[in-house]
PDB file of N, CA and C in Angstrom:
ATOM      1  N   UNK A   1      -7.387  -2.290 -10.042  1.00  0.00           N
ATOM      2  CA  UNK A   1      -6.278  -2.844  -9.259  1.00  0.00           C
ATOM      3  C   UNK A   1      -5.278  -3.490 -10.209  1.00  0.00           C
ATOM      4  N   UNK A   2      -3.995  -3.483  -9.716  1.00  0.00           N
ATOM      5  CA  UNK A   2      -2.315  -4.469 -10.337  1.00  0.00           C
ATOM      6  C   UNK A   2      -2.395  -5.068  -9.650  1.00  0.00           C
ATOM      7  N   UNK A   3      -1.404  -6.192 -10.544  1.00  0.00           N
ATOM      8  CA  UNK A   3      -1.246  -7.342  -9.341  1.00  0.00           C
ATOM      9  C   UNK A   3      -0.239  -6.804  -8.019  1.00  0.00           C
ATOM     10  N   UNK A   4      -0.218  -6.952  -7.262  1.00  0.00           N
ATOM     11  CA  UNK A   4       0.225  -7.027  -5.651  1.00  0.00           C
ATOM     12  C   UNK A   4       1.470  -7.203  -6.265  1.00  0.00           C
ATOM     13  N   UNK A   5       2.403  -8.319  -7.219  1.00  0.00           N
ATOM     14  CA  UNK A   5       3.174  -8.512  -7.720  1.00  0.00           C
ATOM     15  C   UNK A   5       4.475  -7.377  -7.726  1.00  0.00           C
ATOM     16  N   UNK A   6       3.891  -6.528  -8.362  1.00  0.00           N
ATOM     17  CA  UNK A   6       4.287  -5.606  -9.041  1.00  0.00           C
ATOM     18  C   UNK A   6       4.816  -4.099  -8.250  1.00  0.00           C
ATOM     19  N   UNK A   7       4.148  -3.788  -7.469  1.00  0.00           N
ATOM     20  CA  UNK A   7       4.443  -2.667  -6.217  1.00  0.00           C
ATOM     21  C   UNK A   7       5.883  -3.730  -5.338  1.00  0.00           C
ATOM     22  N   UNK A   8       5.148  -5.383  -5.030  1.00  0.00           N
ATOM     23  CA  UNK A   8       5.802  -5.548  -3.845  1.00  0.00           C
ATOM     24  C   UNK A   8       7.521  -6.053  -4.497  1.00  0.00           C
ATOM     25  N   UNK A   9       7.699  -6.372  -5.381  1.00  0.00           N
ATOM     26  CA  UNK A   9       8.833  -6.213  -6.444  1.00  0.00           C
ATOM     27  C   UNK A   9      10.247  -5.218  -5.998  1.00  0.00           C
ATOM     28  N   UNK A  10       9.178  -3.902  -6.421  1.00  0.00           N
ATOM     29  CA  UNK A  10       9.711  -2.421  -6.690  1.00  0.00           C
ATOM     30  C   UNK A  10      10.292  -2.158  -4.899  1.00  0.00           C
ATOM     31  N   UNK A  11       9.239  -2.144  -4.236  1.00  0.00           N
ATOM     32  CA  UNK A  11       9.190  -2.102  -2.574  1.00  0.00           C
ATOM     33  C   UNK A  11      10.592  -2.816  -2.045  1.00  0.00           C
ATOM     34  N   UNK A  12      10.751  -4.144  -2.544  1.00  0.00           N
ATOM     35  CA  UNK A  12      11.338  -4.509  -1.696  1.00  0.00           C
ATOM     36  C   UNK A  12      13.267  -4.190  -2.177  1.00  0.00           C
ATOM     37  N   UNK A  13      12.695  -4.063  -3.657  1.00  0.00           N
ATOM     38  CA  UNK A  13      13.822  -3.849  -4.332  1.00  0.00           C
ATOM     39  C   UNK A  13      14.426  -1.906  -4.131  1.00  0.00           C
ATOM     40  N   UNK A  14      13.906  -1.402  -4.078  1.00  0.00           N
ATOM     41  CA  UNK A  14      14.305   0.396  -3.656  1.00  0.00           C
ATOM     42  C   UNK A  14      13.748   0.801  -2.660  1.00  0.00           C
ATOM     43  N   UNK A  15      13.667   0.495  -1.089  1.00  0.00           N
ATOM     44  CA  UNK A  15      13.639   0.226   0.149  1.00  0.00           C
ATOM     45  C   UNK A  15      13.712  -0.858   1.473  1.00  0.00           C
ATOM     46  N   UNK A  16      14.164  -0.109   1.945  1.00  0.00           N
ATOM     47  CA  UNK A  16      14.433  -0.822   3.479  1.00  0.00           C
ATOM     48  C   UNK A  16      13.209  -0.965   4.340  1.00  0.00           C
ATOM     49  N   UNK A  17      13.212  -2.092   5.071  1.00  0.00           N
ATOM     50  CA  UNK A  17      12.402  -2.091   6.287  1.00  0.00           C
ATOM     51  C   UNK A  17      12.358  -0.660   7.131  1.00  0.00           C
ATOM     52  N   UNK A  18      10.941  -0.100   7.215  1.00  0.00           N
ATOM     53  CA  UNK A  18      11.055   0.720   8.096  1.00  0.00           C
ATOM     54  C   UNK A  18      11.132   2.221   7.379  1.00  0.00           C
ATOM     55  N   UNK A  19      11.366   2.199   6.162  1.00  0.00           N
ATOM     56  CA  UNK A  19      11.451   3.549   5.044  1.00  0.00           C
ATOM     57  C   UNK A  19      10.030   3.526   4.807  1.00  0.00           C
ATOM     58  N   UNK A  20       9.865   4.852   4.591  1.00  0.00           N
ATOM     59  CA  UNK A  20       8.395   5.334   3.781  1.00  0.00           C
ATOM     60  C   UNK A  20       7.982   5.041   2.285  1.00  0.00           C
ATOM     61  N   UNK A  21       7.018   4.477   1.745  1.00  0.00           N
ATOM     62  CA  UNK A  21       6.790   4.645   0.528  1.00  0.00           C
ATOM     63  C   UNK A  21       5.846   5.366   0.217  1.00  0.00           C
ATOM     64  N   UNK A  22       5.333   6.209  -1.017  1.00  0.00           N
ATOM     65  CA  UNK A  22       4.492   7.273  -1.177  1.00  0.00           C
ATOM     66  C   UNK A  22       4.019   6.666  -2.234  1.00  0.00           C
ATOM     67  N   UNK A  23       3.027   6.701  -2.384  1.00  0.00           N
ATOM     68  CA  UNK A  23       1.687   6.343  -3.009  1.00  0.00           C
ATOM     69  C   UNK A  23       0.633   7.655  -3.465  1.00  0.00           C
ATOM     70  N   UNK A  24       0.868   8.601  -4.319  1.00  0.00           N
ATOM     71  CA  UNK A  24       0.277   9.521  -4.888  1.00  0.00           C
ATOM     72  C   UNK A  24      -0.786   9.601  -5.215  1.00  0.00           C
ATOM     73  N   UNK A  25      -1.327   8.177  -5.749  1.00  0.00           N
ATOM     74  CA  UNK A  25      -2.926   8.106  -6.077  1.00  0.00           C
ATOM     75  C   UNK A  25      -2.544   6.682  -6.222  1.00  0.00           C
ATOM     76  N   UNK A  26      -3.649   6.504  -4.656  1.00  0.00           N
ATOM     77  CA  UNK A  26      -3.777   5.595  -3.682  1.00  0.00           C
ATOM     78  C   UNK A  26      -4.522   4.617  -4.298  1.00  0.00           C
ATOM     79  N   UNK A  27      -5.496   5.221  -4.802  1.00  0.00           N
ATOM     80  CA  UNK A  27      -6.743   3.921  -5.445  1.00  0.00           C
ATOM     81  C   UNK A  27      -7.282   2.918  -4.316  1.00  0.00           C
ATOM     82  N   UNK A  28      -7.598   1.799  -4.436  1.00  0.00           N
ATOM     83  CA  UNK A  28      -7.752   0.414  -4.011  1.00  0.00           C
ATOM     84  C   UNK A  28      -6.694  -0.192  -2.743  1.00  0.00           C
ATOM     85  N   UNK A  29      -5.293   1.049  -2.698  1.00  0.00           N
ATOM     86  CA  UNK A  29      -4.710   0.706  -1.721  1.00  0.00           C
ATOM     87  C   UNK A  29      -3.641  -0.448  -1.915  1.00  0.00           C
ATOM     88  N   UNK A  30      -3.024  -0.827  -3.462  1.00  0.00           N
ATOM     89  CA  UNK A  30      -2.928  -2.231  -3.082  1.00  0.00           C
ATOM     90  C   UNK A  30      -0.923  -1.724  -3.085  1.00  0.00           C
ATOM     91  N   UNK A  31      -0.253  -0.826  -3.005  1.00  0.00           N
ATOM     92  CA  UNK A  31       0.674  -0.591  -2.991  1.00  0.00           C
ATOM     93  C   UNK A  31       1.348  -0.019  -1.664  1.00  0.00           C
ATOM     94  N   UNK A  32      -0.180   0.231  -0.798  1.00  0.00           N
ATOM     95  CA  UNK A  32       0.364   0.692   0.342  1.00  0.00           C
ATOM     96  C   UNK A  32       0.328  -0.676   1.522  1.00  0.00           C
ATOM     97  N   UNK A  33      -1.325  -1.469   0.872  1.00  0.00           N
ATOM     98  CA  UNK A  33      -1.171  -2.861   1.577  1.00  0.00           C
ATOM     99  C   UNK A  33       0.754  -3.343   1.136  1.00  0.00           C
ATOM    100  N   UNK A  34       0.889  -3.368   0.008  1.00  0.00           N
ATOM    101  CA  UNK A  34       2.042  -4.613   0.265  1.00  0.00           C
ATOM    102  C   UNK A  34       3.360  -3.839   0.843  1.00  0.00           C
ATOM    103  N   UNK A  35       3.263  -2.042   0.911  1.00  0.00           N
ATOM    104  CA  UNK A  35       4.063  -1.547   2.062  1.00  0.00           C
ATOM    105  C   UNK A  35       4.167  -2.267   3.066  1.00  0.00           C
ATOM    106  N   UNK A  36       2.790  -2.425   3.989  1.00  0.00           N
ATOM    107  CA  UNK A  36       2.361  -2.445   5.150  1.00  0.00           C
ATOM    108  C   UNK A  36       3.107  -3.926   5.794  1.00  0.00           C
ATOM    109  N   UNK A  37       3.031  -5.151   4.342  1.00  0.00           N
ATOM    110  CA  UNK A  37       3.457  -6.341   4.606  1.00  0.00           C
ATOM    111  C   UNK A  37       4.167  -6.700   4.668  1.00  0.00           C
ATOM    112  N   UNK A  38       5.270  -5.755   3.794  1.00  0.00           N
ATOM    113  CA  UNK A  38       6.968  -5.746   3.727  1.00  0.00           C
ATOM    114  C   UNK A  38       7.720  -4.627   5.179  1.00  0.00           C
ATOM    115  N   UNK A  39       6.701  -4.234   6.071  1.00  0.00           N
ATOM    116  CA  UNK A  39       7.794  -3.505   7.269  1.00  0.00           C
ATOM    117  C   UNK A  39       8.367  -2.622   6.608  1.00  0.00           C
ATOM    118  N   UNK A  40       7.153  -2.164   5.698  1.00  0.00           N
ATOM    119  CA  UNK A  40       6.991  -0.361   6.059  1.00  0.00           C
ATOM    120  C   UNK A  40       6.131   0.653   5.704  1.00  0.00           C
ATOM    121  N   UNK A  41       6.422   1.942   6.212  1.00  0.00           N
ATOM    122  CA  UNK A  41       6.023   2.993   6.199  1.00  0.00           C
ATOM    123  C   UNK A  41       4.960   3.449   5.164  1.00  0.00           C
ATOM    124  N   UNK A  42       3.645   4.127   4.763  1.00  0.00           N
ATOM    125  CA  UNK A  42       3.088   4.426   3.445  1.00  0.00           C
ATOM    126  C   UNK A  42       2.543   5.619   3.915  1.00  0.00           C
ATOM    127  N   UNK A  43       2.410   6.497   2.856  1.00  0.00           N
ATOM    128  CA  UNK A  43       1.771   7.685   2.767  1.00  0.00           C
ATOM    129  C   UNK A  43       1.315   7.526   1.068  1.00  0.00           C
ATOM    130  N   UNK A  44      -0.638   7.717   1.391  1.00  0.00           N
ATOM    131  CA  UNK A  44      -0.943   7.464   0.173  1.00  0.00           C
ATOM    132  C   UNK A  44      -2.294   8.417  -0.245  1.00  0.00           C
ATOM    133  N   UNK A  45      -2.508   9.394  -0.875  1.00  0.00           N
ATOM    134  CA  UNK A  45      -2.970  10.218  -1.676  1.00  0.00           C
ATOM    135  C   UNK A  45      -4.698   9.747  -2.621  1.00  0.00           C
ATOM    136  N   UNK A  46      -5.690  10.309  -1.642  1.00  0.00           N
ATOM    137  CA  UNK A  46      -6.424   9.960  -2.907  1.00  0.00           C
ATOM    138  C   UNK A  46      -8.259  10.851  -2.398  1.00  0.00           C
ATOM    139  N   UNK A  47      -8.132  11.093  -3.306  1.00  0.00           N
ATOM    140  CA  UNK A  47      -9.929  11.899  -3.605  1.00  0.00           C
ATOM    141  C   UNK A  47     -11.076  11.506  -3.341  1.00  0.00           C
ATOM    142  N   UNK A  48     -10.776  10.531  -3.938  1.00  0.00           N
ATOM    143  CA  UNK A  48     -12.434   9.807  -4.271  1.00  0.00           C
ATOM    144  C   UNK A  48     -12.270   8.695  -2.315  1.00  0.00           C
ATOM    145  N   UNK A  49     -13.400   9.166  -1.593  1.00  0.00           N
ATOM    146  CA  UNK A  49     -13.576   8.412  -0.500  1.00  0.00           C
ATOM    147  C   UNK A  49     -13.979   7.452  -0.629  1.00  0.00           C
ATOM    148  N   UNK A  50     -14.724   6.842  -1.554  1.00  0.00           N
ATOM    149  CA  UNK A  50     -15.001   5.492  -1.590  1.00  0.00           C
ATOM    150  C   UNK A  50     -14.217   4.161  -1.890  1.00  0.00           C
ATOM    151  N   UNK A  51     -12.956   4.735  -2.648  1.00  0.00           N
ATOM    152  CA  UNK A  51     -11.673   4.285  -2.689  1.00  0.00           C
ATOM    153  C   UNK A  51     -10.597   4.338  -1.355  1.00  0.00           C
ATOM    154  N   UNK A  52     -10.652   5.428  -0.407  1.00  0.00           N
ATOM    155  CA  UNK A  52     -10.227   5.086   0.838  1.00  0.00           C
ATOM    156  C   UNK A  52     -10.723   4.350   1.931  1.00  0.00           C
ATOM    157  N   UNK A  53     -12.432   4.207   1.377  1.00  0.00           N
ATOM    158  CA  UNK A  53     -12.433   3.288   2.536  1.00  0.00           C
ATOM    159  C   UNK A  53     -12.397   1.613   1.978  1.00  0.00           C
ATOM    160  N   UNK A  54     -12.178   1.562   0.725  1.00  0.00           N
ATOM    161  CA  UNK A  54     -11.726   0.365   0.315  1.00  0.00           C
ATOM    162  C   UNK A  54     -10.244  -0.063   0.828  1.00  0.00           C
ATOM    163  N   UNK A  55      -9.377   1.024   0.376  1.00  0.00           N
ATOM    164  CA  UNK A  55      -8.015   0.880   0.552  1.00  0.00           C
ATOM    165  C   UNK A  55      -7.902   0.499   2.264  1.00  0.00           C
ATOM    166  N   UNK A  56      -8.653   1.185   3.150  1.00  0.00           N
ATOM    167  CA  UNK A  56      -8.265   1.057   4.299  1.00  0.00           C
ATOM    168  C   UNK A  56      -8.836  -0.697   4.897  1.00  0.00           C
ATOM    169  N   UNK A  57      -9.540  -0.188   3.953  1.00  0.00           N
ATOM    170  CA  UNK A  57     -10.664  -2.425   4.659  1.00  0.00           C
ATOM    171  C   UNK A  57      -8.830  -3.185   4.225  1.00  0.00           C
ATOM    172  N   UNK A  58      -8.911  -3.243   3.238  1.00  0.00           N
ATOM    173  CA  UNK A  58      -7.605  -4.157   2.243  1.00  0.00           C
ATOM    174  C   UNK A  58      -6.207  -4.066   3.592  1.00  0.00           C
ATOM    175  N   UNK A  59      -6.144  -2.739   3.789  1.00  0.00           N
ATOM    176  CA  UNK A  59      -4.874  -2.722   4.527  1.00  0.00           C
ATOM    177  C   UNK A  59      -5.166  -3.703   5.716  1.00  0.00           C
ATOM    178  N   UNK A  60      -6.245  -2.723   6.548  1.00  0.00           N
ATOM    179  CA  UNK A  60      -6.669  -3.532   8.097  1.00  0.00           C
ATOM    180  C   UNK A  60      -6.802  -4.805   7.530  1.00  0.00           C
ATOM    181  N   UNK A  61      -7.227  -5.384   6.764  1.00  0.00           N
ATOM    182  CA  UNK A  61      -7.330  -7.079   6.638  1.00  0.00           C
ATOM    183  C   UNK A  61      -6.078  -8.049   6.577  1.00  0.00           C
ATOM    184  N   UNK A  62      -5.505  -7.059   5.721  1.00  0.00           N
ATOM    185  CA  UNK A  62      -3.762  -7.633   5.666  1.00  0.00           C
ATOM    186  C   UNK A  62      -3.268  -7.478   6.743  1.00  0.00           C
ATOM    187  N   UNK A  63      -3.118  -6.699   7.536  1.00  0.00           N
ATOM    188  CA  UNK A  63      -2.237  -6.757   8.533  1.00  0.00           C
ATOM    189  C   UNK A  63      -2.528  -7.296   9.997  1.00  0.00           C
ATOM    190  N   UNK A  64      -3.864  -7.646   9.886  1.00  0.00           N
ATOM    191  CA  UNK A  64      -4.343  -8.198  10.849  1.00  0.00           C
ATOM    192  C   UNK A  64      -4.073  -9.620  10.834  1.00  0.00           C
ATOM    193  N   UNK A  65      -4.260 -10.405   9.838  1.00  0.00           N
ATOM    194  CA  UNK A  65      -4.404 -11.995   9.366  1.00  0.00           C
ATOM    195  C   UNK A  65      -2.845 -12.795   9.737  1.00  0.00           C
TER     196      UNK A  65
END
């Protein structure tokens, strides 16, 4: 994992609320979580399932809280 820092930076700085961000290799999820927190969109890419169902715990936790 990066710091959260670093995606949510980029995110907020080269998109709008409500735009898609793409996430190619998804990993840990932590670029599509701070999508999810900034009001918007993610499509995110990844192989290894044990890493999606990490990524997906991380998201559902964030956006629930």
């Amino acid at each position: 994992m990066f710091p959260e820092e670093l995606p949510d930076f980029f995110i907020k700085a080269f998109s709008n609320k409500g735009d898609t961000v793409l996430d190619p290799f998804m990993g840990s999820g932590t670029t599509a979580k701070m999508a999810a927190l900034n009001g918007r969109n993610y499509i995110g890419f990844e192989v290894s399932e044990e890493y999606i169902e990490i990524a997906n715990q991380r998201i559902e936790t964030a956006v629930t809280q």
